[in-house]
PDB file of N, CA and C in Angstrom:
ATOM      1  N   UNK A   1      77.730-182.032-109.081  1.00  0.00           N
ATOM      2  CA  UNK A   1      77.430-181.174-107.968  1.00  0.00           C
ATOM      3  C   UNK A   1      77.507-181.967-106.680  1.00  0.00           C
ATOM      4  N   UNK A   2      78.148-181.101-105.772  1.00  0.00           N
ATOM      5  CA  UNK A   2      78.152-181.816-104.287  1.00  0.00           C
ATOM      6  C   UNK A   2      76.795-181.988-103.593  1.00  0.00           C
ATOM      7  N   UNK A   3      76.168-182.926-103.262  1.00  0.00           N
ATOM      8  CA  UNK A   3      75.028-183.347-102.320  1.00  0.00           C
ATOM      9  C   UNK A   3      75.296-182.477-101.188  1.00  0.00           C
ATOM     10  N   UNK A   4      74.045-181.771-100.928  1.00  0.00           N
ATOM     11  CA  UNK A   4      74.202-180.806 -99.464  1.00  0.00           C
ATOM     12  C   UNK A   4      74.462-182.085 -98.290  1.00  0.00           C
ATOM     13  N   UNK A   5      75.387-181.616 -97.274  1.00  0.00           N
ATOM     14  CA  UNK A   5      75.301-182.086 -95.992  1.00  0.00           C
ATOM     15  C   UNK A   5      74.859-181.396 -94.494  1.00  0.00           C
ATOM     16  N   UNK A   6      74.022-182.743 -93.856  1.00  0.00           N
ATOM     17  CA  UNK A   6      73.245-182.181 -93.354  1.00  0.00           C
ATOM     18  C   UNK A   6      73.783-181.734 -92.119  1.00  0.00           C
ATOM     19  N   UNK A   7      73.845-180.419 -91.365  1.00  0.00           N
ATOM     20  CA  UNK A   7      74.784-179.753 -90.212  1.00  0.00           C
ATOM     21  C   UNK A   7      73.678-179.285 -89.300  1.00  0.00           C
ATOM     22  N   UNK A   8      73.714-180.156 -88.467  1.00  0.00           N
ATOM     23  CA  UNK A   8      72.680-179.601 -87.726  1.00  0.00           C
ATOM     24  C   UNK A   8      71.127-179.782 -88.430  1.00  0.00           C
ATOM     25  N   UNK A   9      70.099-178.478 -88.067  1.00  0.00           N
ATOM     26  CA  UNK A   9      68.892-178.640 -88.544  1.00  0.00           C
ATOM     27  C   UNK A   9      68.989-177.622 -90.274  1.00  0.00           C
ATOM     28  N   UNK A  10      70.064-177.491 -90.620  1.00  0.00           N
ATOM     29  CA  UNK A  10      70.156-176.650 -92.097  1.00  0.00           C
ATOM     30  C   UNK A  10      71.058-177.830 -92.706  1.00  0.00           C
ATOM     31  N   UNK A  11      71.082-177.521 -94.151  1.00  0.00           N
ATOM     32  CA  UNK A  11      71.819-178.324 -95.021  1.00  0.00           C
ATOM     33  C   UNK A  11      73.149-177.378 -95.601  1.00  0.00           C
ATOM     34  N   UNK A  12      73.969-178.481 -96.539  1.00  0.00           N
ATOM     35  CA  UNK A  12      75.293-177.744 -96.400  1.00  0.00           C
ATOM     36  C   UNK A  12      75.672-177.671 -98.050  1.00  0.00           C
ATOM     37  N   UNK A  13      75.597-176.630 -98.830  1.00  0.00           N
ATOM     38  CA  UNK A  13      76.090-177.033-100.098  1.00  0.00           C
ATOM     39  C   UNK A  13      76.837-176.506-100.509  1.00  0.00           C
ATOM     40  N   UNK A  14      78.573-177.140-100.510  1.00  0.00           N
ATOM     41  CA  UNK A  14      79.276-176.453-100.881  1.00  0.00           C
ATOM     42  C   UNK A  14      79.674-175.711-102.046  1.00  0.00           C
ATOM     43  N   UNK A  15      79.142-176.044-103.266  1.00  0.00           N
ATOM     44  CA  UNK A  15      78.776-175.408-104.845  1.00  0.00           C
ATOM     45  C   UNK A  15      77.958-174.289-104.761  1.00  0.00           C
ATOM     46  N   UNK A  16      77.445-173.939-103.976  1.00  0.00           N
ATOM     47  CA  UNK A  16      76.000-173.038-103.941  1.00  0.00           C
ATOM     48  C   UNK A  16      77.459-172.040-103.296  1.00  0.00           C
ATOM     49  N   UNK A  17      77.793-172.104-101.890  1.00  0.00           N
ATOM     50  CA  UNK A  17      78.583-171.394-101.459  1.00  0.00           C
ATOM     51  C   UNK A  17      79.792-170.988-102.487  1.00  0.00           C
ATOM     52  N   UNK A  18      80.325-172.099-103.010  1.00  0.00           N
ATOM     53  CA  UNK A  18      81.443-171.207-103.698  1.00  0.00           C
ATOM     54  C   UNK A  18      81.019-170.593-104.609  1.00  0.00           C
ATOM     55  N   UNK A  19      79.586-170.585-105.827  1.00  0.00           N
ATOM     56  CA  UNK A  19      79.265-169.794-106.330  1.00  0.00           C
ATOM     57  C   UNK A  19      78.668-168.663-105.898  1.00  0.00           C
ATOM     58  N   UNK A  20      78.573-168.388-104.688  1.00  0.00           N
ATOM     59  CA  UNK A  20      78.064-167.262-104.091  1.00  0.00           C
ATOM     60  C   UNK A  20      79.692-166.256-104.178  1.00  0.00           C
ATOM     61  N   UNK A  21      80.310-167.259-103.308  1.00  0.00           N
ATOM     62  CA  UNK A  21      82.135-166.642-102.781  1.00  0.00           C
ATOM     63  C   UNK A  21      82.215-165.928-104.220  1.00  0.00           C
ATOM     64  N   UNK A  22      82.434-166.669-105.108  1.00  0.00           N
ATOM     65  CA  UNK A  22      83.027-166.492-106.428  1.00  0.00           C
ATOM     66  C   UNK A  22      82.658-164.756-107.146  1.00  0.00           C
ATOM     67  N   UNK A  23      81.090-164.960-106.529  1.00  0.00           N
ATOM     68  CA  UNK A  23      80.220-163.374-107.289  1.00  0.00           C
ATOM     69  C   UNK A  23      80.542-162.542-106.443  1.00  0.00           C
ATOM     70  N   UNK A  24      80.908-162.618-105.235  1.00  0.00           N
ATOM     71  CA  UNK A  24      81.129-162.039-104.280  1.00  0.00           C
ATOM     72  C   UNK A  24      82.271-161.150-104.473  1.00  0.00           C
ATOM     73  N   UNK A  25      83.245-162.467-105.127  1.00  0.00           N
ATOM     74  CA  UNK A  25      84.485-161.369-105.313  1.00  0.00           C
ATOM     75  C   UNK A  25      84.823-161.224-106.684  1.00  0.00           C
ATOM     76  N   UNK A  26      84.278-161.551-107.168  1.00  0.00           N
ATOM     77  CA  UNK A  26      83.767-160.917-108.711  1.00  0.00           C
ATOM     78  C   UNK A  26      83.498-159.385-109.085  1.00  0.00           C
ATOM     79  N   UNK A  27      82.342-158.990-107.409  1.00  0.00           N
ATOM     80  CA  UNK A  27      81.772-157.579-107.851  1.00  0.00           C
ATOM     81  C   UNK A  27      82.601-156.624-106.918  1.00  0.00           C
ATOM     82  N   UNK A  28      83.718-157.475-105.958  1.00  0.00           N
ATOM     83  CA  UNK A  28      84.469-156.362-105.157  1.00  0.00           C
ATOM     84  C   UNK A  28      85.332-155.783-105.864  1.00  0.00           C
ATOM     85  N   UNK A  29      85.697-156.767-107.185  1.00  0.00           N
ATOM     86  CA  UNK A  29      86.944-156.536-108.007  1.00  0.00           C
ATOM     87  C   UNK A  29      86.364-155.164-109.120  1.00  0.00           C
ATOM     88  N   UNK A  30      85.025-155.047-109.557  1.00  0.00           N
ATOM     89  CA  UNK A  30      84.577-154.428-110.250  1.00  0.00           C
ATOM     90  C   UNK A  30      84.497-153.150-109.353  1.00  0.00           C
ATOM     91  N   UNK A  31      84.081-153.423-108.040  1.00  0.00           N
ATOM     92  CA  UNK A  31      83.862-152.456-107.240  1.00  0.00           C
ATOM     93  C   UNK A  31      84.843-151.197-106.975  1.00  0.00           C
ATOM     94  N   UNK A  32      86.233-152.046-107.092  1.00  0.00           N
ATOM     95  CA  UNK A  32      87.608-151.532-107.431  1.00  0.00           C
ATOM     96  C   UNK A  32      88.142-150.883-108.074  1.00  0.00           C
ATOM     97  N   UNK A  33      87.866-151.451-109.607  1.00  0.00           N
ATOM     98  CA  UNK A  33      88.354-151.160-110.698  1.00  0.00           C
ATOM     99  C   UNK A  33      87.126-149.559-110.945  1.00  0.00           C
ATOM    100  N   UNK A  34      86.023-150.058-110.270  1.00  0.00           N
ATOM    101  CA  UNK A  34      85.073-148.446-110.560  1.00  0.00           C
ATOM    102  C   UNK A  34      85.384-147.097-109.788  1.00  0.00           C
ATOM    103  N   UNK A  35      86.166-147.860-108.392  1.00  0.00           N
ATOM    104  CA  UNK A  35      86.717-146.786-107.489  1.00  0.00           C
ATOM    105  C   UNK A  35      87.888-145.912-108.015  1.00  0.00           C
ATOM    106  N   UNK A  36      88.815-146.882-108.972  1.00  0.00           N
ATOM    107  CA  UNK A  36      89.810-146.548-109.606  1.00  0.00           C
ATOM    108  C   UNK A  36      89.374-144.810-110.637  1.00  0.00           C
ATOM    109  N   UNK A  37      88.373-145.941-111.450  1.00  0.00           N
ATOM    110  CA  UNK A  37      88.033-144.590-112.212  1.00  0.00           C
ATOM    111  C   UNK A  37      87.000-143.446-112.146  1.00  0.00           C
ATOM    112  N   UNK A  38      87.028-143.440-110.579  1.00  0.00           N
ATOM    113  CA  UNK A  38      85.995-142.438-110.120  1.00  0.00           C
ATOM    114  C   UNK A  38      87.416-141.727-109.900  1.00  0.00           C
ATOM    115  N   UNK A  39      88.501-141.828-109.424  1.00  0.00           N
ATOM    116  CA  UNK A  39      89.696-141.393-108.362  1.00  0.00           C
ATOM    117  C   UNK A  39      90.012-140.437-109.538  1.00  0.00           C
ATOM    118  N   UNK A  40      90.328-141.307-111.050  1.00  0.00           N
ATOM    119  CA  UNK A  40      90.971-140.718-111.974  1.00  0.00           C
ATOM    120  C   UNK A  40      90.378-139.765-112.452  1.00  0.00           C
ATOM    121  N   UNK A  41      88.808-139.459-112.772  1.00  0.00           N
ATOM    122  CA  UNK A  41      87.968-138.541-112.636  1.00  0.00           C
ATOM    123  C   UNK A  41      88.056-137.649-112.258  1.00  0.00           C
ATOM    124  N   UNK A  42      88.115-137.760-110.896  1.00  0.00           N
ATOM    125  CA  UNK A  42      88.362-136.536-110.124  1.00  0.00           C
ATOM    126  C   UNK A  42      89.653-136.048-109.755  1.00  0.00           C
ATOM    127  N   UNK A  43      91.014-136.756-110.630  1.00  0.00           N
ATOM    128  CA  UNK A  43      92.011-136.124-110.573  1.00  0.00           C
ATOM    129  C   UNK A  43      92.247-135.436-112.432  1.00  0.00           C
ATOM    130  N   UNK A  44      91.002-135.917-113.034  1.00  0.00           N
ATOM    131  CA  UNK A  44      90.741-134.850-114.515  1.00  0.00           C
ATOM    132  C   UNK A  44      89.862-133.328-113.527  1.00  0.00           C
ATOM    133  N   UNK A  45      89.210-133.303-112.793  1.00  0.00           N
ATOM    134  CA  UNK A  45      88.053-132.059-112.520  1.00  0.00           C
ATOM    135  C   UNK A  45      89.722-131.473-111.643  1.00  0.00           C
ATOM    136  N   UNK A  46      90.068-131.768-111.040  1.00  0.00           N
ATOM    137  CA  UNK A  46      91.346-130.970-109.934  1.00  0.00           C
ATOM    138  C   UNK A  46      92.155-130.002-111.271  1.00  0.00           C
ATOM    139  N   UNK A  47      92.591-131.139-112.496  1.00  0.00           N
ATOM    140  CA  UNK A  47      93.038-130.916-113.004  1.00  0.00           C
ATOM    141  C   UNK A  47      92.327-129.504-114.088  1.00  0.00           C
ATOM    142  N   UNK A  48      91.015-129.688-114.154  1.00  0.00           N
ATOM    143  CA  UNK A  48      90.567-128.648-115.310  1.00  0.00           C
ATOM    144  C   UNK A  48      90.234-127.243-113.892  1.00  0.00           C
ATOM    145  N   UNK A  49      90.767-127.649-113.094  1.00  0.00           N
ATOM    146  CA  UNK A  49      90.637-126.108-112.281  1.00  0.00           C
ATOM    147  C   UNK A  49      89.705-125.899-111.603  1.00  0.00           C
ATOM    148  N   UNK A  50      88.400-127.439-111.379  1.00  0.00           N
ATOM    149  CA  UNK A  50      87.421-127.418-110.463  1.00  0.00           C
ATOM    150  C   UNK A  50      87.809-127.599-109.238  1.00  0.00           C
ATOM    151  N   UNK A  51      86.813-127.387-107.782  1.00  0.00           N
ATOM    152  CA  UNK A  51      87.161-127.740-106.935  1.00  0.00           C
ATOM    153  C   UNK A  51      86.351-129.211-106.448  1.00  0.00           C
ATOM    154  N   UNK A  52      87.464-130.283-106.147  1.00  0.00           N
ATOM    155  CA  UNK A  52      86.831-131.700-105.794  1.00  0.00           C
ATOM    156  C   UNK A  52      85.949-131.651-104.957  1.00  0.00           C
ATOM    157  N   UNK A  53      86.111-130.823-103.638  1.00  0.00           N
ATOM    158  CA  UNK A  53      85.200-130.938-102.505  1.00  0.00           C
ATOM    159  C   UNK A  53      83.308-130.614-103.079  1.00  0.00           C
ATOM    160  N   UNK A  54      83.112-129.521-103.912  1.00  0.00           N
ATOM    161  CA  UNK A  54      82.382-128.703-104.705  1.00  0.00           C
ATOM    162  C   UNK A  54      81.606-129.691-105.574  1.00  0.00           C
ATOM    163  N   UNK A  55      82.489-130.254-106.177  1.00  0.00           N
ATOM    164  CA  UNK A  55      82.032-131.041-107.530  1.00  0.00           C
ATOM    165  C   UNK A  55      81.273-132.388-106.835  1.00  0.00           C
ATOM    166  N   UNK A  56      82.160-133.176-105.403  1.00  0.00           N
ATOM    167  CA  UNK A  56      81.452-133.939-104.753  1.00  0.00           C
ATOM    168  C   UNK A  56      80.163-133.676-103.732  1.00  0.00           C
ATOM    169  N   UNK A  57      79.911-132.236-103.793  1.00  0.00           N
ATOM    170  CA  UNK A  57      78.435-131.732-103.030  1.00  0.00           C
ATOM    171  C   UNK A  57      77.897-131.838-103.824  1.00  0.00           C
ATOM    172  N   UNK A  58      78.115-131.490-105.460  1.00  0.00           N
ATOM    173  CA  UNK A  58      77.158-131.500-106.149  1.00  0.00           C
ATOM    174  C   UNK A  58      76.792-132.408-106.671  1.00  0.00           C
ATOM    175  N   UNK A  59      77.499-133.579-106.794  1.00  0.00           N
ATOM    176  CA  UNK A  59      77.361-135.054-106.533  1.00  0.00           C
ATOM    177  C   UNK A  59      76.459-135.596-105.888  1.00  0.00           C
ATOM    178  N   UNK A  60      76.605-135.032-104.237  1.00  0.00           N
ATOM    179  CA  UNK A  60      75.691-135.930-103.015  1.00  0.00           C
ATOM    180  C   UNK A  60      74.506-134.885-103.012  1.00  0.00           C
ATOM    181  N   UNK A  61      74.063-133.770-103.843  1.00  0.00           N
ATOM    182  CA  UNK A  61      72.976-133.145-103.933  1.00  0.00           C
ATOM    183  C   UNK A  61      72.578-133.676-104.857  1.00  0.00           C
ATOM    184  N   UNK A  62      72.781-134.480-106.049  1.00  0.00           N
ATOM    185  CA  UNK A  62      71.960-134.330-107.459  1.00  0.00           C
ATOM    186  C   UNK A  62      71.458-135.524-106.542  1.00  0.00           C
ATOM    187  N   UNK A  63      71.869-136.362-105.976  1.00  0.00           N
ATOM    188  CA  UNK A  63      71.476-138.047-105.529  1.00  0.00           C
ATOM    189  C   UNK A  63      69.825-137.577-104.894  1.00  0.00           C
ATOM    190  N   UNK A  64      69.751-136.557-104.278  1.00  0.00           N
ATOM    191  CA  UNK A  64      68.801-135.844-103.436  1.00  0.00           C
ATOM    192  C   UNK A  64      67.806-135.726-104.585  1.00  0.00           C
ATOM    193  N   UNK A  65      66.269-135.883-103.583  1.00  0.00           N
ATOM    194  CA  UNK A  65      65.136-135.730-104.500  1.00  0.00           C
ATOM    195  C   UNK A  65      65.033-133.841-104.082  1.00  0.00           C
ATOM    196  N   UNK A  66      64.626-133.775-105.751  1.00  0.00           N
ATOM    197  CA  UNK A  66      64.530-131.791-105.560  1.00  0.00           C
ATOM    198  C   UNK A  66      63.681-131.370-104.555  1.00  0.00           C
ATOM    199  N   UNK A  67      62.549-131.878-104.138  1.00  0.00           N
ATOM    200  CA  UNK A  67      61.645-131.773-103.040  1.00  0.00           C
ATOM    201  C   UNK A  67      62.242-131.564-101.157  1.00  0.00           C
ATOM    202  N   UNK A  68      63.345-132.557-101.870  1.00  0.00           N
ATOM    203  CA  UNK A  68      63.790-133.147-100.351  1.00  0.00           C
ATOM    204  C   UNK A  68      64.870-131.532-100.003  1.00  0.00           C
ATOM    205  N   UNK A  69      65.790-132.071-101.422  1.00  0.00           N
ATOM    206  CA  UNK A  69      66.697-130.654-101.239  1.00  0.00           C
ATOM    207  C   UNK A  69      66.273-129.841-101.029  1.00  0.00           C
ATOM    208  N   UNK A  70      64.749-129.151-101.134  1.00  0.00           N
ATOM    209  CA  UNK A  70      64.496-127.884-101.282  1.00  0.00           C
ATOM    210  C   UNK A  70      64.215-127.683 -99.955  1.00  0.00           C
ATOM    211  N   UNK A  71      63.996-128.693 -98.674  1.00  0.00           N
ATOM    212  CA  UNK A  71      63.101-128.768 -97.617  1.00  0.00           C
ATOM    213  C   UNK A  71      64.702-128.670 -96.706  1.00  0.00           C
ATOM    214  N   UNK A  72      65.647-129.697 -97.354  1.00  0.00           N
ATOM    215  CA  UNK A  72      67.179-129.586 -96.621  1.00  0.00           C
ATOM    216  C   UNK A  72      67.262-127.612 -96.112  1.00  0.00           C
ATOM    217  N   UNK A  73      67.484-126.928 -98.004  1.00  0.00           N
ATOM    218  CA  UNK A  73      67.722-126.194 -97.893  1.00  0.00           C
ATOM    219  C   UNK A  73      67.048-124.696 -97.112  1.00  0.00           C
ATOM    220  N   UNK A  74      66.125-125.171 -96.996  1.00  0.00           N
ATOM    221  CA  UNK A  74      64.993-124.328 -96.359  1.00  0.00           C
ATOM    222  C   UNK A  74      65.924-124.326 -94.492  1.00  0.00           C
ATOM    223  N   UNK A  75      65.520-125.349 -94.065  1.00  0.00           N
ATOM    224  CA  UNK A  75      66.145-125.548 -92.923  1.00  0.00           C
ATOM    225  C   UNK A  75      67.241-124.915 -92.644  1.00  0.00           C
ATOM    226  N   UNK A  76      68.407-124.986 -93.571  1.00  0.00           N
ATOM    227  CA  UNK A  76      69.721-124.467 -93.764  1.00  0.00           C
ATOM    228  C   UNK A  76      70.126-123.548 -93.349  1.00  0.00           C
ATOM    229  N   UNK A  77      68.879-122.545 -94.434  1.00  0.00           N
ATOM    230  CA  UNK A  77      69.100-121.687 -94.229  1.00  0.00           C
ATOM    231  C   UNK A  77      68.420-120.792 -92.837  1.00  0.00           C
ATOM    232  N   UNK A  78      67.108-121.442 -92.071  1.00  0.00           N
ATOM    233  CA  UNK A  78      66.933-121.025 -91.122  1.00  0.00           C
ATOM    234  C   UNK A  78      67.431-121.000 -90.020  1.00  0.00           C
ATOM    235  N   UNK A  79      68.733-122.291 -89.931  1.00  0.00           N
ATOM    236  CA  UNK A  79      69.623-122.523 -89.215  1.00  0.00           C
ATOM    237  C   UNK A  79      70.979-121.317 -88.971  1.00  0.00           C
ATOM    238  N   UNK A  80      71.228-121.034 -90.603  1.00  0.00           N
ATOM    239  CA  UNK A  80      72.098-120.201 -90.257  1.00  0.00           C
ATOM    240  C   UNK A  80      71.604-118.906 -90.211  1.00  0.00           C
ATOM    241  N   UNK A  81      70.334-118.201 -90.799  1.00  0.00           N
ATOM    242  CA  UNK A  81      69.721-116.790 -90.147  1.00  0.00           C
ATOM    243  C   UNK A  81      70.350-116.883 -88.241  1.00  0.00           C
ATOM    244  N   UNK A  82      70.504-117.731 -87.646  1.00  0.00           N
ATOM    245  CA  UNK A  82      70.681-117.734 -86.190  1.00  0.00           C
ATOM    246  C   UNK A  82      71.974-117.046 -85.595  1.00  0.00           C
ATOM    247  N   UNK A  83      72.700-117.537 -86.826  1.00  0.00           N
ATOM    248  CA  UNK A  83      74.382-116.355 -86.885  1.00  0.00           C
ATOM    249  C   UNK A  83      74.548-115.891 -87.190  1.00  0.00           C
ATOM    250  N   UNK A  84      73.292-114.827 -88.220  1.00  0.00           N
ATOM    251  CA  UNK A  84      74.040-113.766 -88.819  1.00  0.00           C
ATOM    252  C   UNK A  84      73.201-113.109 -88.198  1.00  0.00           C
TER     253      UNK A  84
END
């Protein structure tokens, strides 16, 4: 292992850093390969006749606590009583 050098009032270790670099792009590559098969996913739901936009609300709603959603939806809908 490389002895940290000292830079200024911090120390310098270049092993520490490249094992950081290394995980770093370790999990962008995974990050990738998961984006991949989210893409392919949702070109199976296009494909079985769902709609993507639909399937991804119901996505960024399940993430939602039911409490929260229910308080979103409350609002929502008092918002739009204003246009009809």
């Amino acid at each position: 292992m490389t002895a940290p050098a000292a830079v200024g009032h911090n120390s310098f270790n270049g092993d520490r850093l490249k094992s950081l670099v290394e995980r770093i792009e370790r999990l962008e590559a995974e990050k990738a390969a998961l984006a991949d098969d989210i893409k392919e996913i949702y070109s199976e739901v296009k494909s079985a006749g769902y709609e993507g936009k639909i399937v991804r609300q119901v996505i960024r709603l399940r993430k939602i606590d039911k409490a929260d959603r229910a308080e979103q939806q409350e609002l929502l809908d008092l918002y739009m009583a204003v246009f009809s």
